[in-house]
Protein backbone atom coordinates (compact mmCIF):
# COMPACT_ATOMS: atom_id res chain seq x y z
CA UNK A 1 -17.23 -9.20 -8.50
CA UNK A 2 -17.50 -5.79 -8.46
CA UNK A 3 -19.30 -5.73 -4.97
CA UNK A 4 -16.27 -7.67 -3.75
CA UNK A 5 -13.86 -5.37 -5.29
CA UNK A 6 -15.77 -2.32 -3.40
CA UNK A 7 -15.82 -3.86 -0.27
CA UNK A 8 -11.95 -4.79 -0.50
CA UNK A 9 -11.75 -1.41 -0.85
CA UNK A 10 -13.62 0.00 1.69
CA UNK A 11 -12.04 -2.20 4.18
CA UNK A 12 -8.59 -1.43 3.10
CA UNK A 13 -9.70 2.60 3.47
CA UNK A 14 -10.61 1.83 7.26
CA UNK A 15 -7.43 0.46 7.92
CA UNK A 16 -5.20 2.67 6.08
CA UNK A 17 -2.58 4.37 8.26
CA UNK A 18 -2.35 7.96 7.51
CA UNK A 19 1.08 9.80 8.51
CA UNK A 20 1.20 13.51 9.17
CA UNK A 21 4.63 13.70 10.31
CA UNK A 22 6.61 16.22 8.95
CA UNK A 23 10.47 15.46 8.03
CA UNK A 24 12.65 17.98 9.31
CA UNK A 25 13.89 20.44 6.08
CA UNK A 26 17.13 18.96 5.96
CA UNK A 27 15.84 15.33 5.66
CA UNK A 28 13.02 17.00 3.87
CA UNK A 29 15.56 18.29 1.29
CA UNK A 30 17.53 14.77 1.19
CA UNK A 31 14.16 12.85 0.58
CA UNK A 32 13.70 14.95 -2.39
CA UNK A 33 17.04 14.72 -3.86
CA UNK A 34 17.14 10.85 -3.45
CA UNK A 35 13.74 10.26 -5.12
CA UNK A 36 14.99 12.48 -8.09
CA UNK A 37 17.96 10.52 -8.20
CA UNK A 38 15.71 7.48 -8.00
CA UNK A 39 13.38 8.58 -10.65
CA UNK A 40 16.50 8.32 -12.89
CA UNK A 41 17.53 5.13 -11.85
CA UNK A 42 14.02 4.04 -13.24
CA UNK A 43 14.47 4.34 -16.51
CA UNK A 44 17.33 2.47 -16.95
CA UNK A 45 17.79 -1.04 -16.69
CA UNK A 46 17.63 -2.69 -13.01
CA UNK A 47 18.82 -6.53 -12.05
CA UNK A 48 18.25 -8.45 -8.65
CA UNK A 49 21.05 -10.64 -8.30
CA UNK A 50 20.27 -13.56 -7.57
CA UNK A 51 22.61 -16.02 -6.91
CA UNK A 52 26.41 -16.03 -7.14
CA UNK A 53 28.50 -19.64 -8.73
CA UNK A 54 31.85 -20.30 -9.15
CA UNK A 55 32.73 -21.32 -12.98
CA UNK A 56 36.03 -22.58 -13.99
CA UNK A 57 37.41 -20.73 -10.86
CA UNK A 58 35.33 -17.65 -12.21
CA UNK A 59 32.92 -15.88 -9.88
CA UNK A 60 29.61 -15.31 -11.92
CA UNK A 61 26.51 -13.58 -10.90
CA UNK A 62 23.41 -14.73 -12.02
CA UNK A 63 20.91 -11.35 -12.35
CA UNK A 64 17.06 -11.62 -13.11
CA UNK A 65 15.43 -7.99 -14.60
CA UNK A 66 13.31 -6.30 -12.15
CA UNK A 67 11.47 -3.07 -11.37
CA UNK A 68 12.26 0.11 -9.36
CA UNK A 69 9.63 2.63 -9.39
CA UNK A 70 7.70 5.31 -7.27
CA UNK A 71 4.77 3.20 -6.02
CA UNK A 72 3.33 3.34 -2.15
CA UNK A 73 1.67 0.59 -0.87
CA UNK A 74 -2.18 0.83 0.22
CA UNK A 75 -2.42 0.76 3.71
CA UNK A 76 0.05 3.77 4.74
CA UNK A 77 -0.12 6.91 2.91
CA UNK A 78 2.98 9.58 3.01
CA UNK A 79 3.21 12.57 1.42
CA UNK A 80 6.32 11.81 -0.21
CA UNK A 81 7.20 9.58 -3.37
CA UNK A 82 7.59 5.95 -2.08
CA UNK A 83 10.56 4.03 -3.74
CA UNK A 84 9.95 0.59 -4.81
CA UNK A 85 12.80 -2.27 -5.48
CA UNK A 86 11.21 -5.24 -6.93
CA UNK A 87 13.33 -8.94 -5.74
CA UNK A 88 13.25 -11.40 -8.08
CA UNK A 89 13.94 -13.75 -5.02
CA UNK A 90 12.45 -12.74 -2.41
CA UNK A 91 10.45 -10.02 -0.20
CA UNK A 92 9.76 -6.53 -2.08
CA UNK A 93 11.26 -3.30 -0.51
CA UNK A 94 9.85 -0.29 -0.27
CA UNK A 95 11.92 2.65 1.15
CA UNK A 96 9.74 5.67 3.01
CA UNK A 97 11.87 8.48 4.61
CA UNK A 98 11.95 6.96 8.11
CA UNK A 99 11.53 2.97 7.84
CA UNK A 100 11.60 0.37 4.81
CA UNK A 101 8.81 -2.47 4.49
CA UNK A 102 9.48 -5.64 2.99
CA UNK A 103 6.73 -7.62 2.11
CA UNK A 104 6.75 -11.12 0.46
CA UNK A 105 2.65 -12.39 0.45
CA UNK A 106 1.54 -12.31 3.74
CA UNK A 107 4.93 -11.82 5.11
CA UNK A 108 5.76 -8.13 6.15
CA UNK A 109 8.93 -6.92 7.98
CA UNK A 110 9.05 -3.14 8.94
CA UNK A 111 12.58 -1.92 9.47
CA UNK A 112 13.94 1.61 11.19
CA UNK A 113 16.12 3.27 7.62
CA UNK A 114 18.66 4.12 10.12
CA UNK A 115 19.72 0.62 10.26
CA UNK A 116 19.97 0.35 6.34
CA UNK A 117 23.77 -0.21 5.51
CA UNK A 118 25.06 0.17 1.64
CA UNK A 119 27.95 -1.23 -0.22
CA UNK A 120 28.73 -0.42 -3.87
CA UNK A 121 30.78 -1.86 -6.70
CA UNK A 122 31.12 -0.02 -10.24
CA UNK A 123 32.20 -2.19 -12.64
CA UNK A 124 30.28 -3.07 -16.13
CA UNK A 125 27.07 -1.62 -14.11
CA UNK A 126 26.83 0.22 -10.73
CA UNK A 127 26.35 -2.71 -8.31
CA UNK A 128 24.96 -1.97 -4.87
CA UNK A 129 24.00 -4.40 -1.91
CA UNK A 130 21.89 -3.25 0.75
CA UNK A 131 21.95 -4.59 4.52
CA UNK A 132 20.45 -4.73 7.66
CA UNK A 133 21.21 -6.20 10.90
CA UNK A 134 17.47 -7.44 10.82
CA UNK A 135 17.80 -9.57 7.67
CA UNK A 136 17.39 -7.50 4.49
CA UNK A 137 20.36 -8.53 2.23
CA UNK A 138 19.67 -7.75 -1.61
CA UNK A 139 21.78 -7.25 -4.57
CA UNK A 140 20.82 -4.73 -7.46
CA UNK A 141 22.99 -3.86 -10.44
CA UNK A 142 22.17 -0.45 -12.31
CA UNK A 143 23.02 -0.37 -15.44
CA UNK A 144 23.24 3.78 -15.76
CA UNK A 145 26.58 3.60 -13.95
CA UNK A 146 26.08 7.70 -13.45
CA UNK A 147 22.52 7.46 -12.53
CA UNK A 148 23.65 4.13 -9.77
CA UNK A 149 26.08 6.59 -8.09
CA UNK A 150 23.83 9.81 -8.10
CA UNK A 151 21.12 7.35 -6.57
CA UNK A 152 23.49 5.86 -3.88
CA UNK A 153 25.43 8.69 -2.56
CA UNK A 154 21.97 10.53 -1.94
CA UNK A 155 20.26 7.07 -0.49
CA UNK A 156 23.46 7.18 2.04
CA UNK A 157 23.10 10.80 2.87
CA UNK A 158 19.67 9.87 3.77
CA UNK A 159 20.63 7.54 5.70
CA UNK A 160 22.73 9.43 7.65
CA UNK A 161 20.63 12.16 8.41
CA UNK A 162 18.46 9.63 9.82
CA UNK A 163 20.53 8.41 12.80
């Protein structure tokens, strides 16, 4: 097993996409401040949600506990933090400065962030939805209302620095 492990290994090291690209300071700078605000998001409690039904002519959202954290995945290193969403329900995101993967199994999307649209609703928790024209549609409430609007308003300057 272990010879199998190394091997794995090795092979993922050959294919492994290595970026050198500098952000520009100002995206540099916005990068930063969103995976600080990010790293606070982390410790508090996250929720995909999952589903939406109607109850007695009450809305009701149905929210499974998930996991944000810094995390990159294997085959591309960046020399910045990598922000991981865990879905309960679907394809994982992970947001780098310029593009967001989604990957589900065997299944990976790549998307340009410029794309990424994101809504917000602050009620009990600090609900946000993001969007893209390509297909990424997910639901996360934040239950640090303060920490869910530090982390959005810098995840939409981002964003706009990027287009």
């Amino acid at each position: 097993m272990a010879a199998q492990e190394k091997a794995t290994k090795i092979a993922w090291e050959k294919y492994r996409l290595r970026s050198s690209v500098r952000l520009p300071k100002s995206r540099e700078e916005s990068w930063q401040k969103l995976a600080q605000a990010f790293g606070k998001v982390c410790t508090s409690q996250v929720f995909d949600v999952v589903s939406e039904k109607e109850v007695a002519g009450q809305k009701t959202k149905v929210c499974e506990p998930v996991v944000f954290k810094v995390e990159s995945k294997d085959i591309i290193s960046v020399p910045y933090p990598v922000l991981f969403l865990q879905n309960a329900n679907g394809a994982d995101i992970f947001i780098y400065p310029n593009f967001i993967i989604m990957e589900d199994g065997d299944t990976v999307a790549v998307i340009d962030i410029a794309e990424l649209k994101m809504t917000e609703n602050i009620e009990d928790r600090y609900e946000f939805t993001l969007e893209t024209d390509s297909g990424l549609n997910e639901m996360y409430q934040i239950e640090d209302r303060d920490a869910g609007k530090r982390f959005g308003e810098a995840l939409r300057n981002h964003v706009a620095l990027s287009k």
